[in-house]
N, C-alpha and C. Protein backbone atom coordinates (compact mmCIF):
# COMPACT_ATOMS: atom_id res chain seq x y z
N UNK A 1 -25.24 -17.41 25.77
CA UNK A 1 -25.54 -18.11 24.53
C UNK A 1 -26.62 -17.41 23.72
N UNK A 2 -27.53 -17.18 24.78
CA UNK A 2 -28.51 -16.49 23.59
C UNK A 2 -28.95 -14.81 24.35
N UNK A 3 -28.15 -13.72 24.23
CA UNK A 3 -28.43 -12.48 24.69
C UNK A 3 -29.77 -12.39 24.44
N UNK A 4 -30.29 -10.96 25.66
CA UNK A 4 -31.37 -10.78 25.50
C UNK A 4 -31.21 -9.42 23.89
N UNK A 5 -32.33 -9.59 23.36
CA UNK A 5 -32.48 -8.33 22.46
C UNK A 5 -32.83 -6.89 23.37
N UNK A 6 -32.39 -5.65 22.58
CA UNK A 6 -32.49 -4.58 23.49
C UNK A 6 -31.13 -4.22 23.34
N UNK A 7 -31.65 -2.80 24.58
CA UNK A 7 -30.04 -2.15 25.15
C UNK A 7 -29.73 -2.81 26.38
N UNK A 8 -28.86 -3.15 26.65
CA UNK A 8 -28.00 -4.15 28.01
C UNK A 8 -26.98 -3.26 28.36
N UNK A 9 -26.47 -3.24 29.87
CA UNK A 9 -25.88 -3.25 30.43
C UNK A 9 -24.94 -3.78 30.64
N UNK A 10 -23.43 -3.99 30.51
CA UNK A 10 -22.45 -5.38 30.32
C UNK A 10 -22.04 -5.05 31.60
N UNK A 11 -21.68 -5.81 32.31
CA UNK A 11 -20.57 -5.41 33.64
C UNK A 11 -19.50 -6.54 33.19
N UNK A 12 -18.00 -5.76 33.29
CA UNK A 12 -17.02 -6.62 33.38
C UNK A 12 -16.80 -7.23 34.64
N UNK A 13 -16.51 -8.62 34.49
CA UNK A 13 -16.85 -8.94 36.11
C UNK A 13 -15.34 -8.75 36.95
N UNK A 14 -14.13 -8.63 36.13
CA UNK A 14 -12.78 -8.31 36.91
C UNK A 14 -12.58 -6.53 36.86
N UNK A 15 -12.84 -5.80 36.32
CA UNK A 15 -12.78 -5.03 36.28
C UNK A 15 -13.83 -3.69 37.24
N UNK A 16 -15.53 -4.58 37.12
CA UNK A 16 -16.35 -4.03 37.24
C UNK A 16 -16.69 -2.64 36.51
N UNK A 17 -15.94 -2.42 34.97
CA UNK A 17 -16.29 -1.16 33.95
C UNK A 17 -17.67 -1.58 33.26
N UNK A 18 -18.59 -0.83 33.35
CA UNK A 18 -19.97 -0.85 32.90
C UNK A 18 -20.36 -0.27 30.94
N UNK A 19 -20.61 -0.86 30.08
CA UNK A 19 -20.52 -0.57 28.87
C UNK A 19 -21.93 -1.02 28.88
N UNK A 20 -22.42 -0.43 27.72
CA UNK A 20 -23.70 -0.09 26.75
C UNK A 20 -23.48 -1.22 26.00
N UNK A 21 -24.13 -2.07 25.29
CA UNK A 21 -24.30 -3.18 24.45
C UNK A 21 -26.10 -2.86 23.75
N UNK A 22 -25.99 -2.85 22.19
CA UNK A 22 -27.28 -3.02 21.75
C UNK A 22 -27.51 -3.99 21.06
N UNK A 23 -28.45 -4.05 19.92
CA UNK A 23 -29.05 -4.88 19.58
C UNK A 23 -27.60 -5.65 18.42
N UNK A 24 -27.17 -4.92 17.95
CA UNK A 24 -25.88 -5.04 16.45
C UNK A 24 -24.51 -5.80 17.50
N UNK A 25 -24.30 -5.55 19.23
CA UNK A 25 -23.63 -6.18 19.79
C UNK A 25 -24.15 -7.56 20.32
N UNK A 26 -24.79 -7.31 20.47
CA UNK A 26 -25.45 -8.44 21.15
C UNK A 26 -25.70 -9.90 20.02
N UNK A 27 -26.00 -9.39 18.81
CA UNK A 27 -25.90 -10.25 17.91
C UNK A 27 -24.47 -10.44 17.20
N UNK A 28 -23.44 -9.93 17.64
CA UNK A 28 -22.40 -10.26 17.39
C UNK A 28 -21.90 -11.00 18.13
N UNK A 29 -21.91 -10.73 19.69
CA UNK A 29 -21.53 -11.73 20.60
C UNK A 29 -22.25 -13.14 20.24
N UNK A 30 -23.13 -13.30 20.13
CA UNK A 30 -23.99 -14.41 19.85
C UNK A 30 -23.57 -15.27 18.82
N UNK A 31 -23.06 -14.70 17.82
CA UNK A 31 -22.52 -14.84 16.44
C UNK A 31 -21.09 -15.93 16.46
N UNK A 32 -20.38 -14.85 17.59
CA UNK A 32 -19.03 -15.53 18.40
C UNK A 32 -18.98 -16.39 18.98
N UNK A 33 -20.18 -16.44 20.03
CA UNK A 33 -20.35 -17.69 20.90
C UNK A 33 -20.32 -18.87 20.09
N UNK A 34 -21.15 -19.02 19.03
CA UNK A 34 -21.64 -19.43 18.10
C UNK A 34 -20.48 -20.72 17.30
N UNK A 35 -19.92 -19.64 16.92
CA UNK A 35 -18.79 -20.46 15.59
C UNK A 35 -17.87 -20.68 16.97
N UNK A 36 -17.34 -20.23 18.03
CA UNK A 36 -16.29 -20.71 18.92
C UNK A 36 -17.18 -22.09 19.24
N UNK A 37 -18.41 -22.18 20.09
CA UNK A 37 -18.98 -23.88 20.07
C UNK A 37 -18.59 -24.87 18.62
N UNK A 38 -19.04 -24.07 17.62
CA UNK A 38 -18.87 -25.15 16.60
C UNK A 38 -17.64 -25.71 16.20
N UNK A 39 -16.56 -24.42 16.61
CA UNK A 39 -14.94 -25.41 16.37
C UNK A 39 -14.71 -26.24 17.80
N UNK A 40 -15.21 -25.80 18.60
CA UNK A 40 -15.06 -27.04 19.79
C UNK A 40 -15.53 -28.46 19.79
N UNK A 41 -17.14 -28.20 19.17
CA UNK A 41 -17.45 -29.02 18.85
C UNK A 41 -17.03 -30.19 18.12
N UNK A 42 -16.32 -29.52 17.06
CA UNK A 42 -15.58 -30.03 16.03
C UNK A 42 -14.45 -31.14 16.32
N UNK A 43 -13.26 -30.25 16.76
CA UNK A 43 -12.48 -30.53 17.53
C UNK A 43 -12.57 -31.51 18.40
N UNK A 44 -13.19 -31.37 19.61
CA UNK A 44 -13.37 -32.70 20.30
C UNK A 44 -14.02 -33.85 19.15
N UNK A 45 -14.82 -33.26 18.53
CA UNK A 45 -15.35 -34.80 17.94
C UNK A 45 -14.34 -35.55 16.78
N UNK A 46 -13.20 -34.43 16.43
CA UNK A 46 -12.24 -35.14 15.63
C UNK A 46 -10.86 -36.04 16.55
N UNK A 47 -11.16 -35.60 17.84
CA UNK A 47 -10.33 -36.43 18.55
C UNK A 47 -10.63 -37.54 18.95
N UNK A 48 -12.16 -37.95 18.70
CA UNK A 48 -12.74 -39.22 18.66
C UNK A 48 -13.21 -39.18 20.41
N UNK A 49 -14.01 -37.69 20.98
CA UNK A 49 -14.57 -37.85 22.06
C UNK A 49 -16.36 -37.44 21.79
N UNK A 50 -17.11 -37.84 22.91
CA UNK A 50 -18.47 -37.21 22.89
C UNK A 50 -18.47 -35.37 23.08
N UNK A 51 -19.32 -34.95 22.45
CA UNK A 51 -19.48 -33.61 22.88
C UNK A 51 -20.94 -33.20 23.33
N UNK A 52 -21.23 -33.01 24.30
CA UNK A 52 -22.61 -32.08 25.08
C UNK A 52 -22.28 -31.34 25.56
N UNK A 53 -23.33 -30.35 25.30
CA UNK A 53 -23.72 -29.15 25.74
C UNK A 53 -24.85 -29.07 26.86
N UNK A 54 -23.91 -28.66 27.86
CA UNK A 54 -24.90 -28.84 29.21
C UNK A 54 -25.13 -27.00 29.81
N UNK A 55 -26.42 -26.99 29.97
CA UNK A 55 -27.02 -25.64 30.46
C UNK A 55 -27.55 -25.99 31.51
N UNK A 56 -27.23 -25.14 32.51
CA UNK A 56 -27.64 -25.30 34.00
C UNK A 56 -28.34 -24.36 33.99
N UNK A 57 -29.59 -24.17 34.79
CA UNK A 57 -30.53 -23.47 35.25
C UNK A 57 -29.98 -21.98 36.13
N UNK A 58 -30.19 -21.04 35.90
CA UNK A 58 -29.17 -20.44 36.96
C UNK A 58 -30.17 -20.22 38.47
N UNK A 59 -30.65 -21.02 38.83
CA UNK A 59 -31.23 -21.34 40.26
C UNK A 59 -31.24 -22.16 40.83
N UNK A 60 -30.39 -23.51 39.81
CA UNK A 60 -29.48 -24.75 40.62
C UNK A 60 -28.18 -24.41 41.27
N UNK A 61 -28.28 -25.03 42.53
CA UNK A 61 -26.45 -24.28 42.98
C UNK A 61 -26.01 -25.89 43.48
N UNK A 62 -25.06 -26.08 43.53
CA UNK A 62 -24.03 -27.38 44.16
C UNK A 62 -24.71 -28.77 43.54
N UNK A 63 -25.21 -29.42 44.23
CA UNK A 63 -25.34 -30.84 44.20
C UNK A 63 -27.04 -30.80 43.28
N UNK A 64 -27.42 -29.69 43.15
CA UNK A 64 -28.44 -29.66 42.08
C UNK A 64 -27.76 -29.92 40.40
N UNK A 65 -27.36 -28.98 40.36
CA UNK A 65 -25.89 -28.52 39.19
C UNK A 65 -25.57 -30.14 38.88
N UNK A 66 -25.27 -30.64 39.57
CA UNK A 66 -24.33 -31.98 39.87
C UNK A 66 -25.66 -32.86 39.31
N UNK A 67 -26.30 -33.00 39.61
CA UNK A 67 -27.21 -33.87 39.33
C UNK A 67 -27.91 -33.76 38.11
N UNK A 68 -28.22 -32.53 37.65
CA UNK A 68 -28.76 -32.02 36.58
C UNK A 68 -27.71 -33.03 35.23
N UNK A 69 -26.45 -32.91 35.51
CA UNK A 69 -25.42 -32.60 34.49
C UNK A 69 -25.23 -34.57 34.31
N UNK A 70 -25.04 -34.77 35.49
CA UNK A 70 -24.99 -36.66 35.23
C UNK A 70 -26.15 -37.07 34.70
N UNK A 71 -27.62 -36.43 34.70
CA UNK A 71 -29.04 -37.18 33.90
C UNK A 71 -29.05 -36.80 32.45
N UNK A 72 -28.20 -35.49 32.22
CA UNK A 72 -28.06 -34.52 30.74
C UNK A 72 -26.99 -35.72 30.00
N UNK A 73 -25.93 -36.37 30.74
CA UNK A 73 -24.81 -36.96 30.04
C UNK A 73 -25.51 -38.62 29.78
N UNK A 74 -26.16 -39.24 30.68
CA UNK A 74 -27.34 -40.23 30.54
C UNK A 74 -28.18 -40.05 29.41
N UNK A 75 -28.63 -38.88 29.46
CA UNK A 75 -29.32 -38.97 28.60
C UNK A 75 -29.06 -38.97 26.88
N UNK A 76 -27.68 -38.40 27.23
CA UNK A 76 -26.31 -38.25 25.64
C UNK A 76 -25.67 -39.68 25.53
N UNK A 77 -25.95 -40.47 26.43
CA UNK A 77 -25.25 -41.76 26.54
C UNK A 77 -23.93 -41.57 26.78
N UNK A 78 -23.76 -40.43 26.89
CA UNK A 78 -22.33 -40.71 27.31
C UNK A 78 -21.57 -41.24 28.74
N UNK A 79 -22.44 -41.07 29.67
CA UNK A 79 -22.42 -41.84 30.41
C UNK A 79 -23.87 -43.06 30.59
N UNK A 80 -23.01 -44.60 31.09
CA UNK A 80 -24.69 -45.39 31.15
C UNK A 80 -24.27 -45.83 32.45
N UNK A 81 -25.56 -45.99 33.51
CA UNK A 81 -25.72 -46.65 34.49
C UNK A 81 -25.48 -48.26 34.91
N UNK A 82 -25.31 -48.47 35.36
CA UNK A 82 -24.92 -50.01 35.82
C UNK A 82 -25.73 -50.78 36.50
């Protein structure tokens, strides 16, 4: 969602081919990420559903993840407790 600035390293993860990415890619990808969320966004919300955006920590694994994501949707109301 949000690349680092700089020169990067990309690894394809099926492939494992290693490419150069700079600052003019990196803000393009970003760019992409970008408007693809906002027609999703869109989209679901014209089908008459909730939309959140949930970011996991990348040092939560399993039932952390899990827990994180049901207090994030609580907290969107999209889900309420009983």
């Amino acid at each position: 969602l949000e690349p680092l600035a700089g020169r990067l390293e990309v690894v394809d993860v099926e492939s494992g081919e290693r490419l150069l990415a700079g600052p003019e890619e990196a803000r393009a990808y970003r760019d992409a990420v970008q408007a693809f969320l906002a027609r999703t966004r869109s989209a679901t919300r014209q089908a008459g559903f909730a939309h959140v955006m949930l970011r996991a920590d990348a040092g939560l694994h399993g039932v952390e993840v899990e827990r994180e994501a049901f207090a994030a949707l609580r907290r969107a109301r999209v889900l309420i407790t009983r």
